[in-house]
C-alpha atoms as a PDB file:
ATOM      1  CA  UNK A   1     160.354  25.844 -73.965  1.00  0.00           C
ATOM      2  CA  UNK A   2     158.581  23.128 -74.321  1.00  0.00           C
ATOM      3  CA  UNK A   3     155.782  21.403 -72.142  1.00  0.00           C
ATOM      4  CA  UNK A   4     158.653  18.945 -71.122  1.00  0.00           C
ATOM      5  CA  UNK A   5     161.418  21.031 -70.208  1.00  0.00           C
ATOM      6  CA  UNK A   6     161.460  22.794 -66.510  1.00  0.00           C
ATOM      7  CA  UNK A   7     163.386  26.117 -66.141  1.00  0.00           C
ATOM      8  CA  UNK A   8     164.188  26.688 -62.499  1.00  0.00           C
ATOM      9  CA  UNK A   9     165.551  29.963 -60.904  1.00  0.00           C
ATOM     10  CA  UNK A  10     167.309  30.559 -57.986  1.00  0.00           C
ATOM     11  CA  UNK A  11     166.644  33.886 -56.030  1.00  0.00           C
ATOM     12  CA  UNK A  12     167.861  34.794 -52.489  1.00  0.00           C
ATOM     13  CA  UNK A  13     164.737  34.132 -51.399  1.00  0.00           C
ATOM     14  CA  UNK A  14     162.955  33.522 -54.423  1.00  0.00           C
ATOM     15  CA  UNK A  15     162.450  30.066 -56.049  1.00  0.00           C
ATOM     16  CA  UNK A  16     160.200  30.265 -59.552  1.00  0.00           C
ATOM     17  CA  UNK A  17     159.390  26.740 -61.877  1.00  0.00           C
ATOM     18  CA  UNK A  18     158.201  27.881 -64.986  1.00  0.00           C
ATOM     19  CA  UNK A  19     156.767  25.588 -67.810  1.00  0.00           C
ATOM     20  CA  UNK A  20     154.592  25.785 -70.187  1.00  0.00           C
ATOM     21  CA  UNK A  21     151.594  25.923 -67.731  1.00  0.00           C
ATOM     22  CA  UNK A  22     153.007  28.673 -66.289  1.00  0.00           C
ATOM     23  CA  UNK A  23     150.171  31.992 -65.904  1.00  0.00           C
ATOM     24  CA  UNK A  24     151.035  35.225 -64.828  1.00  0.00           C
ATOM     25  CA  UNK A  25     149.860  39.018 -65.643  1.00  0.00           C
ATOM     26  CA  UNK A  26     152.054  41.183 -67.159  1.00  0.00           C
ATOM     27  CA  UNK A  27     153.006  43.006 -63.788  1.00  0.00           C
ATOM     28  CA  UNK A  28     154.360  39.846 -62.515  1.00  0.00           C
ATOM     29  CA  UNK A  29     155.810  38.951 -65.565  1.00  0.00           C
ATOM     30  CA  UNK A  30     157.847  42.008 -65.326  1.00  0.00           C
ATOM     31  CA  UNK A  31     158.423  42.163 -61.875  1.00  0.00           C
ATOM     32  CA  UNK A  32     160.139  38.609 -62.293  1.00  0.00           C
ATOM     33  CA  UNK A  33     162.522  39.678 -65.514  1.00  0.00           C
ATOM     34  CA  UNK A  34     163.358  42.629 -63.254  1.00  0.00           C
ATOM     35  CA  UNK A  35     164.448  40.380 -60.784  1.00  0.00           C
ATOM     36  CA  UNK A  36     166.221  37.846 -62.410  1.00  0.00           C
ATOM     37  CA  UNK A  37     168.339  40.731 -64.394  1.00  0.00           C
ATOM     38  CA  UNK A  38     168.883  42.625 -61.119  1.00  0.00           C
ATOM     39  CA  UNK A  39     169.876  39.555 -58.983  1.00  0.00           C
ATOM     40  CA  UNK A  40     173.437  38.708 -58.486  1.00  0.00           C
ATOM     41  CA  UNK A  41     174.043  34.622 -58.998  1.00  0.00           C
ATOM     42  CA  UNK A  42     171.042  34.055 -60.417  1.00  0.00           C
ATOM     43  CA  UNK A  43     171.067  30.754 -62.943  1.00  0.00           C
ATOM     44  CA  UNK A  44     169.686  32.032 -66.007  1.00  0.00           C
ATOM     45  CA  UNK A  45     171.775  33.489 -68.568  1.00  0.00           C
ATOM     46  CA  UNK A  46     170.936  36.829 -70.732  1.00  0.00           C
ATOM     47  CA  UNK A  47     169.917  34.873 -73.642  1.00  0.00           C
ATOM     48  CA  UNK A  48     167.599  32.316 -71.460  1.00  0.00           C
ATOM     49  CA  UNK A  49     166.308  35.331 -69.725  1.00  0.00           C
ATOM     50  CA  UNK A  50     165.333  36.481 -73.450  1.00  0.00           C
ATOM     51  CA  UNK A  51     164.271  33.475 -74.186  1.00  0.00           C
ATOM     52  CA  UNK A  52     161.621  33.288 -71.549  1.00  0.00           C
ATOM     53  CA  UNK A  53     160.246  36.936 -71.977  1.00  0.00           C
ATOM     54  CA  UNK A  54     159.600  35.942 -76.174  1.00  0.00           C
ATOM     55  CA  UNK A  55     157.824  33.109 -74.658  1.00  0.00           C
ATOM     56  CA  UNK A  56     156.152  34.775 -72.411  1.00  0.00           C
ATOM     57  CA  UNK A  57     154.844  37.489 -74.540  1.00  0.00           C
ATOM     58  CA  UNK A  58     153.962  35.330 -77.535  1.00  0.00           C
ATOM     59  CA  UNK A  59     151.842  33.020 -75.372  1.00  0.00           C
ATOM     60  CA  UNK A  60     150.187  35.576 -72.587  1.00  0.00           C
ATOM     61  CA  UNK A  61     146.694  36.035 -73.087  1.00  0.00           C
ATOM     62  CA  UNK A  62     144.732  37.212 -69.902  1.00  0.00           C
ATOM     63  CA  UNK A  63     142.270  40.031 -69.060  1.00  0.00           C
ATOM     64  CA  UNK A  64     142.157  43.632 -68.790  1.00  0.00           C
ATOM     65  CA  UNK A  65     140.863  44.603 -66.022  1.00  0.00           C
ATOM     66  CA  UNK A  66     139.875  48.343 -66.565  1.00  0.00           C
ATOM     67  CA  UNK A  67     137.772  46.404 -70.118  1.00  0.00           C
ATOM     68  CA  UNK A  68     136.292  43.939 -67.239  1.00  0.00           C
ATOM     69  CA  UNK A  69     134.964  46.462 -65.412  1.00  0.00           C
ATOM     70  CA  UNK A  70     133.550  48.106 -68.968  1.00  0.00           C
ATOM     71  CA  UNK A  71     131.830  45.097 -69.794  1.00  0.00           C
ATOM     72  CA  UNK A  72     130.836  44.378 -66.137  1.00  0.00           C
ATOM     73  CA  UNK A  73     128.788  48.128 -66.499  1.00  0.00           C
ATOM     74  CA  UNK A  74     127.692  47.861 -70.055  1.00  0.00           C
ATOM     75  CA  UNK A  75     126.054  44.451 -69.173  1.00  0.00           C
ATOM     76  CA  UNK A  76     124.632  45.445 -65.439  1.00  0.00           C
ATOM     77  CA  UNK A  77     122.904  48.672 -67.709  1.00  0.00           C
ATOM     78  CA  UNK A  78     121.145  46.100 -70.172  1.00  0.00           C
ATOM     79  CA  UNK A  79     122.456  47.269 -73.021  1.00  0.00           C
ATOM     80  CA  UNK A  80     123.854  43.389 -74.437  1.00  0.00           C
ATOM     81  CA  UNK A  81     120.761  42.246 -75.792  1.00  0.00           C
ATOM     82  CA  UNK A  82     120.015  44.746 -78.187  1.00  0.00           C
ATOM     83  CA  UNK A  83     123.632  44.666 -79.116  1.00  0.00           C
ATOM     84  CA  UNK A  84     123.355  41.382 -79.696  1.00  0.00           C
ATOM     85  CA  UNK A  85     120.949  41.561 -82.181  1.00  0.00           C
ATOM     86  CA  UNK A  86     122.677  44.404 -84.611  1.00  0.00           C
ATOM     87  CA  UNK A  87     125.091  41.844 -84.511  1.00  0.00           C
ATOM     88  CA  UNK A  88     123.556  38.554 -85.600  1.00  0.00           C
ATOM     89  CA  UNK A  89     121.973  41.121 -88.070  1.00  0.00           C
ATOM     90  CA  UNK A  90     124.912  42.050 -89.272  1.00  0.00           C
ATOM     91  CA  UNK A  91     127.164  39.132 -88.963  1.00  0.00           C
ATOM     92  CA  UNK A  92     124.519  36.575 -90.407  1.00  0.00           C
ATOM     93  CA  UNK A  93     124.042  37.763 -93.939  1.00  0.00           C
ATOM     94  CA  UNK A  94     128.360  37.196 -94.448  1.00  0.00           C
ATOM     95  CA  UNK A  95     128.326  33.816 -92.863  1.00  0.00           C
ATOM     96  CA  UNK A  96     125.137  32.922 -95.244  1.00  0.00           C
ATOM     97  CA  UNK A  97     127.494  34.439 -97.907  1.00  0.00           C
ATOM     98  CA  UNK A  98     130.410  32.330 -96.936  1.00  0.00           C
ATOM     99  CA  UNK A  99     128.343  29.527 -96.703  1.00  0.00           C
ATOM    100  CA  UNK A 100     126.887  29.853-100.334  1.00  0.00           C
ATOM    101  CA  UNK A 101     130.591  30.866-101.983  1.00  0.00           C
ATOM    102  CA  UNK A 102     132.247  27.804-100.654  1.00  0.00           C
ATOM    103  CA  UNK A 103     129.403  25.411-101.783  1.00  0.00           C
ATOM    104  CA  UNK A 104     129.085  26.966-105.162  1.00  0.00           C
ATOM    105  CA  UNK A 105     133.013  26.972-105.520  1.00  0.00           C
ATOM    106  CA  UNK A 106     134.397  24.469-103.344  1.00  0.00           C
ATOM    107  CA  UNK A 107     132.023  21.662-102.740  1.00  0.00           C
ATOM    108  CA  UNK A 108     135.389  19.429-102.789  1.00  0.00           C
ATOM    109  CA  UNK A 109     136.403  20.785 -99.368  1.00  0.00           C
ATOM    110  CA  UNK A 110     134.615  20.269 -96.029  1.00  0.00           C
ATOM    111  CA  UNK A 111     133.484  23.000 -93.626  1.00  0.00           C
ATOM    112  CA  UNK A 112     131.417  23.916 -90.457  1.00  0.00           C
ATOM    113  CA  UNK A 113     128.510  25.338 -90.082  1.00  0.00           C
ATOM    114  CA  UNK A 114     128.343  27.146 -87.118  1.00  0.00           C
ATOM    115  CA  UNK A 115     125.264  28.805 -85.597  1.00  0.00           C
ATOM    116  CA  UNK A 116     127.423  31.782 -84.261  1.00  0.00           C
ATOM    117  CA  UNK A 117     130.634  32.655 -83.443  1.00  0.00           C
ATOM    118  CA  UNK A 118     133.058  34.413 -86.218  1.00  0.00           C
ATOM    119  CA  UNK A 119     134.677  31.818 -88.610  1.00  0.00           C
ATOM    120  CA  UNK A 120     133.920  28.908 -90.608  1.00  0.00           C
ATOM    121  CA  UNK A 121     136.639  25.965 -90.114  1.00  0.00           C
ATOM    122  CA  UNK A 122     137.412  24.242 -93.603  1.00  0.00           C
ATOM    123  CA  UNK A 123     138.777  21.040 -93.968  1.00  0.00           C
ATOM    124  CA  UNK A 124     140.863  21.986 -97.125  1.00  0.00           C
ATOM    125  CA  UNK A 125     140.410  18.927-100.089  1.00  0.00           C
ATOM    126  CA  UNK A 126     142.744  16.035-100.622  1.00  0.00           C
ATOM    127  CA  UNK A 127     146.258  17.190-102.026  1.00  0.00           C
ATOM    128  CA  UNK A 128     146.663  20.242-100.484  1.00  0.00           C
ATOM    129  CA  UNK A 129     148.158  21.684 -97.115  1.00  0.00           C
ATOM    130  CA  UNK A 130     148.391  25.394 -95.403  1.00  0.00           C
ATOM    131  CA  UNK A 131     151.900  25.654 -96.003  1.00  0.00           C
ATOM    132  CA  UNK A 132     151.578  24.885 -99.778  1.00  0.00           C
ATOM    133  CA  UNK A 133     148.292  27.359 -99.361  1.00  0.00           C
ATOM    134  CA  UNK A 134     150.512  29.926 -97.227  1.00  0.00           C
ATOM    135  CA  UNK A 135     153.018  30.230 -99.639  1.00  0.00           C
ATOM    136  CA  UNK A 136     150.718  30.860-103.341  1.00  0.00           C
ATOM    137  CA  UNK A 137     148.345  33.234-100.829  1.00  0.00           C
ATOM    138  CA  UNK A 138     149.799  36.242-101.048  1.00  0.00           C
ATOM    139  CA  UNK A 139     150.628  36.431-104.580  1.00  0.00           C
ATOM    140  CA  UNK A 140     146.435  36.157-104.987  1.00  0.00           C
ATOM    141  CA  UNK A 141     146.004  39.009-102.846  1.00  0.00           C
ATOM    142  CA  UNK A 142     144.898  36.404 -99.773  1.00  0.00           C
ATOM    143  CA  UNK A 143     146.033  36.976 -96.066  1.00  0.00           C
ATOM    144  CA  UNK A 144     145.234  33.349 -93.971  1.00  0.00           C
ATOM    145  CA  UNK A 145     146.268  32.302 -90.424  1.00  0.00           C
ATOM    146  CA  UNK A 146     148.280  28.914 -90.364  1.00  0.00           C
ATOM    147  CA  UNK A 147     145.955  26.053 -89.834  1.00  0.00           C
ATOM    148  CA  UNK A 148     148.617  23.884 -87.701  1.00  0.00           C
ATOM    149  CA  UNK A 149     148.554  27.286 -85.027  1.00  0.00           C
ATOM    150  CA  UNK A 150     144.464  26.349 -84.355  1.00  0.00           C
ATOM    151  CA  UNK A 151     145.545  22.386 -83.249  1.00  0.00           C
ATOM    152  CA  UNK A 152     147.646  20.784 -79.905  1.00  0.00           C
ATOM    153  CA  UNK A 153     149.521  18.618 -82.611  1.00  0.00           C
ATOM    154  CA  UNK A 154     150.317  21.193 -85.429  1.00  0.00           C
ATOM    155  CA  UNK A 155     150.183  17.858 -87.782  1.00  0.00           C
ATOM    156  CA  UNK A 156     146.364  17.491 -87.378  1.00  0.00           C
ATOM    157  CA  UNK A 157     145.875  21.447 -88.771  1.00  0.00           C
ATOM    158  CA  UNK A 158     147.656  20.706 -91.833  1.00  0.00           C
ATOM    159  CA  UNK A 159     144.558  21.081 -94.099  1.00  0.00           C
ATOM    160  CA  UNK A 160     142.747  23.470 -91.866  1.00  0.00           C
ATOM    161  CA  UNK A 161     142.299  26.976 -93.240  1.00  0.00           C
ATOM    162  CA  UNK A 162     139.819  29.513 -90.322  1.00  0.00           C
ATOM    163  CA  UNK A 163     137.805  31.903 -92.822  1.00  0.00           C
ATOM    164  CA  UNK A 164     136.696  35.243 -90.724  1.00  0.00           C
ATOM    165  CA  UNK A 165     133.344  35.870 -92.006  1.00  0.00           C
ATOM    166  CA  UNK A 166     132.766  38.527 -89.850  1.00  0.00           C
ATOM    167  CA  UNK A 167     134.636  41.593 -91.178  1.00  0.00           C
ATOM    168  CA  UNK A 168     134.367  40.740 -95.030  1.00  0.00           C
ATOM    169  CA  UNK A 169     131.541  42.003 -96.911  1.00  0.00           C
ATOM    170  CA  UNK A 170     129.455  38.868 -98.632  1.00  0.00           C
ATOM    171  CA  UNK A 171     130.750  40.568-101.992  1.00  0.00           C
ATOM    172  CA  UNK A 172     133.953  40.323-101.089  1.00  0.00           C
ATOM    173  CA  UNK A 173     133.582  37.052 -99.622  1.00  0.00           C
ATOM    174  CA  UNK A 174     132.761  35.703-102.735  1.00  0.00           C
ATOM    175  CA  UNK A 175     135.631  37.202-104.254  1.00  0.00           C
ATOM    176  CA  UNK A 176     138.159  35.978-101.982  1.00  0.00           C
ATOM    177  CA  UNK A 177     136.933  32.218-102.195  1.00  0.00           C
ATOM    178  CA  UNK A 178     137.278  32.788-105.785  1.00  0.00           C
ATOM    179  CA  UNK A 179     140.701  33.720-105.272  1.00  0.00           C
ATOM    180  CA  UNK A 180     141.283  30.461-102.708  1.00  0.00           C
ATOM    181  CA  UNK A 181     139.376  28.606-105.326  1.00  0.00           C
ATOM    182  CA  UNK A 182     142.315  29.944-107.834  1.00  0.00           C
ATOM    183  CA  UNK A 183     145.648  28.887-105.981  1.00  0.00           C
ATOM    184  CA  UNK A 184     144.493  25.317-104.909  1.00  0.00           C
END
Protein backbone atom coordinates (compact mmCIF):
# COMPACT_ATOMS: atom_id res chain seq x y z
CA UNK A 1 0.00 0.00 0.00
CA UNK A 2 0.92 3.07 -0.61
CA UNK A 3 0.17 6.53 1.13
CA UNK A 4 -2.27 7.06 -1.88
CA UNK A 5 -4.20 4.05 -2.09
CA UNK A 6 -7.33 3.49 0.49
CA UNK A 7 -8.28 -0.14 1.37
CA UNK A 8 -11.81 -0.21 2.70
CA UNK A 9 -13.59 -3.20 4.44
CA UNK A 10 -16.93 -4.01 4.83
CA UNK A 11 -18.06 -5.80 8.12
CA UNK A 12 -21.67 -6.39 9.33
CA UNK A 13 -21.23 -3.83 11.48
CA UNK A 14 -17.78 -3.03 11.06
CA UNK A 15 -16.40 -0.40 8.61
CA UNK A 16 -12.25 -0.07 8.79
CA UNK A 17 -10.11 2.63 6.22
CA UNK A 18 -6.72 1.69 6.43
CA UNK A 19 -3.76 3.67 4.82
CA UNK A 20 -0.63 4.21 5.42
CA UNK A 21 -1.38 6.38 8.55
CA UNK A 22 -3.08 3.74 9.87
CA UNK A 23 -1.82 2.83 13.97
CA UNK A 24 -2.91 0.04 15.81
CA UNK A 25 -1.33 -2.47 18.58
CA UNK A 26 -0.84 -5.78 17.79
CA UNK A 27 -4.10 -6.98 19.66
CA UNK A 28 -6.12 -4.97 17.35
CA UNK A 29 -4.19 -5.80 14.56
CA UNK A 30 -5.10 -9.31 15.15
CA UNK A 31 -8.39 -8.97 16.29
CA UNK A 32 -9.12 -7.25 12.79
CA UNK A 33 -7.31 -10.19 10.50
CA UNK A 34 -9.45 -12.47 12.67
CA UNK A 35 -12.32 -10.75 11.59
CA UNK A 36 -11.93 -10.14 8.17
CA UNK A 37 -10.94 -14.08 7.68
CA UNK A 38 -13.92 -15.13 9.83
CA UNK A 39 -16.51 -12.79 8.18
CA UNK A 40 -18.69 -14.04 5.46
CA UNK A 41 -18.86 -11.29 2.35
CA UNK A 42 -16.25 -9.45 3.44
CA UNK A 43 -14.31 -7.45 0.36
CA UNK A 44 -10.86 -8.37 0.79
CA UNK A 45 -9.47 -11.30 -0.79
CA UNK A 46 -6.90 -13.95 0.91
CA UNK A 47 -4.02 -12.50 -0.80
CA UNK A 48 -5.06 -8.66 0.11
CA UNK A 49 -5.74 -9.90 3.54
CA UNK A 50 -1.91 -11.11 3.35
CA UNK A 51 -1.01 -8.30 1.92
CA UNK A 52 -2.11 -6.03 4.69
CA UNK A 53 -0.79 -8.22 7.67
CA UNK A 54 3.13 -8.03 5.75
CA UNK A 55 2.39 -4.44 5.85
CA UNK A 56 1.33 -4.28 8.93
CA UNK A 57 4.04 -6.16 10.58
CA UNK A 58 6.91 -4.65 8.61
CA UNK A 59 5.81 -1.12 9.53
CA UNK A 60 4.35 -1.54 13.37
CA UNK A 61 6.46 -0.03 15.79
CA UNK A 62 4.67 0.90 19.16
CA UNK A 63 5.32 0.28 22.89
CA UNK A 64 5.43 -2.43 25.28
CA UNK A 65 3.68 -1.82 27.89
CA UNK A 66 4.92 -4.33 30.62
CA UNK A 67 8.88 -2.42 29.37
CA UNK A 68 6.83 1.04 30.06
CA UNK A 69 6.06 0.23 33.26
CA UNK A 70 9.98 -1.08 33.74
CA UNK A 71 11.27 2.08 32.72
CA UNK A 72 8.45 4.06 34.47
CA UNK A 73 10.04 2.19 37.99
CA UNK A 74 13.66 2.21 37.09
CA UNK A 75 13.37 6.03 36.48
CA UNK A 76 10.83 6.92 39.59
CA UNK A 77 13.90 4.84 41.78
CA UNK A 78 16.68 7.31 40.38
CA UNK A 79 18.67 4.98 39.02
CA UNK A 80 18.94 6.91 35.12
CA UNK A 81 21.49 9.27 35.95
CA UNK A 82 24.15 7.17 36.98
CA UNK A 83 23.27 4.96 34.11
CA UNK A 84 23.64 7.57 32.05
CA UNK A 85 26.97 8.23 32.75
CA UNK A 86 28.53 4.44 32.31
CA UNK A 87 27.10 5.10 29.16
CA UNK A 88 28.51 8.32 27.73
CA UNK A 89 31.63 6.63 29.34
CA UNK A 90 31.39 3.95 27.42
CA UNK A 91 29.83 5.03 24.25
CA UNK A 92 32.12 8.22 23.88
CA UNK A 93 35.55 6.75 23.45
CA UNK A 94 33.93 4.61 19.98
CA UNK A 95 32.28 7.66 18.60
CA UNK A 96 35.79 9.63 19.22
CA UNK A 97 37.15 6.48 17.45
CA UNK A 98 34.76 6.70 14.60
CA UNK A 99 35.29 10.14 14.38
CA UNK A 100 39.20 9.88 14.05
CA UNK A 101 39.00 6.59 11.48
CA UNK A 102 36.80 8.36 9.05
CA UNK A 103 38.93 11.61 9.04
CA UNK A 104 42.18 9.79 8.80
CA UNK A 105 40.66 7.46 6.00
CA UNK A 106 37.89 9.14 4.45
CA UNK A 107 38.24 12.85 4.59
CA UNK A 108 36.52 12.67 0.93
CA UNK A 109 33.15 11.81 2.50
CA UNK A 110 31.01 14.01 4.78
CA UNK A 111 29.64 13.06 8.21
CA UNK A 112 27.90 14.25 11.48
CA UNK A 113 29.05 14.87 14.46
CA UNK A 114 26.67 14.23 16.91
CA UNK A 115 26.91 15.03 20.63
CA UNK A 116 24.96 11.76 21.55
CA UNK A 117 22.81 9.42 20.26
CA UNK A 118 24.26 6.02 18.54
CA UNK A 119 25.40 6.58 14.87
CA UNK A 120 27.27 8.85 12.77
CA UNK A 121 25.32 9.73 9.35
CA UNK A 122 27.89 9.84 6.33
CA UNK A 123 27.31 11.50 3.30
CA UNK A 124 29.19 8.83 1.16
CA UNK A 125 31.75 10.82 -1.64
CA UNK A 126 30.89 11.64 -5.20
CA UNK A 127 30.58 8.40 -7.44
CA UNK A 128 29.28 6.12 -5.21
CA UNK A 129 25.74 4.91 -3.94
CA UNK A 130 24.43 2.25 -1.12
CA UNK A 131 23.33 -0.10 -3.58
CA UNK A 132 26.74 -0.18 -5.40
CA UNK A 133 28.12 -0.16 -1.50
CA UNK A 134 25.41 -2.96 -0.54
CA UNK A 135 26.38 -5.18 -3.05
CA UNK A 136 30.77 -5.22 -2.65
CA UNK A 137 29.86 -5.15 1.44
CA UNK A 138 29.62 -8.40 2.20
CA UNK A 139 32.36 -9.84 0.29
CA UNK A 140 34.66 -7.32 2.78
CA UNK A 141 33.21 -8.83 5.70
CA UNK A 142 30.81 -5.44 6.14
CA UNK A 143 27.06 -5.68 7.26
CA UNK A 144 25.30 -1.89 6.46
CA UNK A 145 21.61 -0.84 6.60
CA UNK A 146 20.33 0.70 3.20
CA UNK A 147 20.72 4.40 3.24
CA UNK A 148 17.42 5.08 1.01
CA UNK A 149 15.38 3.05 4.24
CA UNK A 150 16.62 6.28 6.70
CA UNK A 151 14.82 9.04 4.01
CA UNK A 152 10.76 9.88 3.01
CA UNK A 153 12.09 9.89 -0.70
CA UNK A 154 14.40 6.75 -0.84
CA UNK A 155 16.26 8.92 -3.76
CA UNK A 156 17.67 11.48 -1.24
CA UNK A 157 19.44 8.32 0.92
CA UNK A 158 21.24 7.18 -2.00
CA UNK A 159 24.72 8.14 -0.63
CA UNK A 160 23.80 7.80 2.98
CA UNK A 161 25.50 4.98 4.85
CA UNK A 162 24.31 5.07 9.28
CA UNK A 163 27.65 3.76 11.06
CA UNK A 164 26.59 2.25 14.72
CA UNK A 165 29.34 3.37 16.83
CA UNK A 166 27.93 2.10 19.74
CA UNK A 167 28.48 -1.69 19.80
CA UNK A 168 31.92 -1.75 17.86
CA UNK A 169 35.00 -1.56 19.75
CA UNK A 170 37.24 1.70 18.53
CA UNK A 171 39.73 -1.15 17.30
CA UNK A 172 37.41 -2.58 15.36
CA UNK A 173 36.03 0.55 14.23
CA UNK A 174 39.04 1.36 12.66
CA UNK A 175 39.16 -1.81 11.01
CA UNK A 176 35.87 -1.76 9.50
CA UNK A 177 36.33 1.85 7.95
CA UNK A 178 39.37 0.38 6.57
CA UNK A 179 37.39 -2.19 5.04
CA UNK A 180 34.60 0.63 3.73
CA UNK A 181 37.64 2.58 2.79
CA UNK A 182 38.58 -0.73 0.58
CA UNK A 183 35.30 -1.37 -1.54
CA UNK A 184 34.61 2.34 -2.49
Amino acid sequence: MNGDEKTTVNLDSIELNLTTNMVCSNFNRLCILYLLKKSPGNELQAEKIASLAEWAVDTYIGPVLPTQGMVYEYCRRGLLPSNLERLKDLYLPRLQATLSALENQLSQASWSKPEGGFYVGLTLPQGNTIANLLARAGEAGLKLSDGRGFFSSPVDGNRFLRIPFCSVTPEDMEEAISRLVRIL
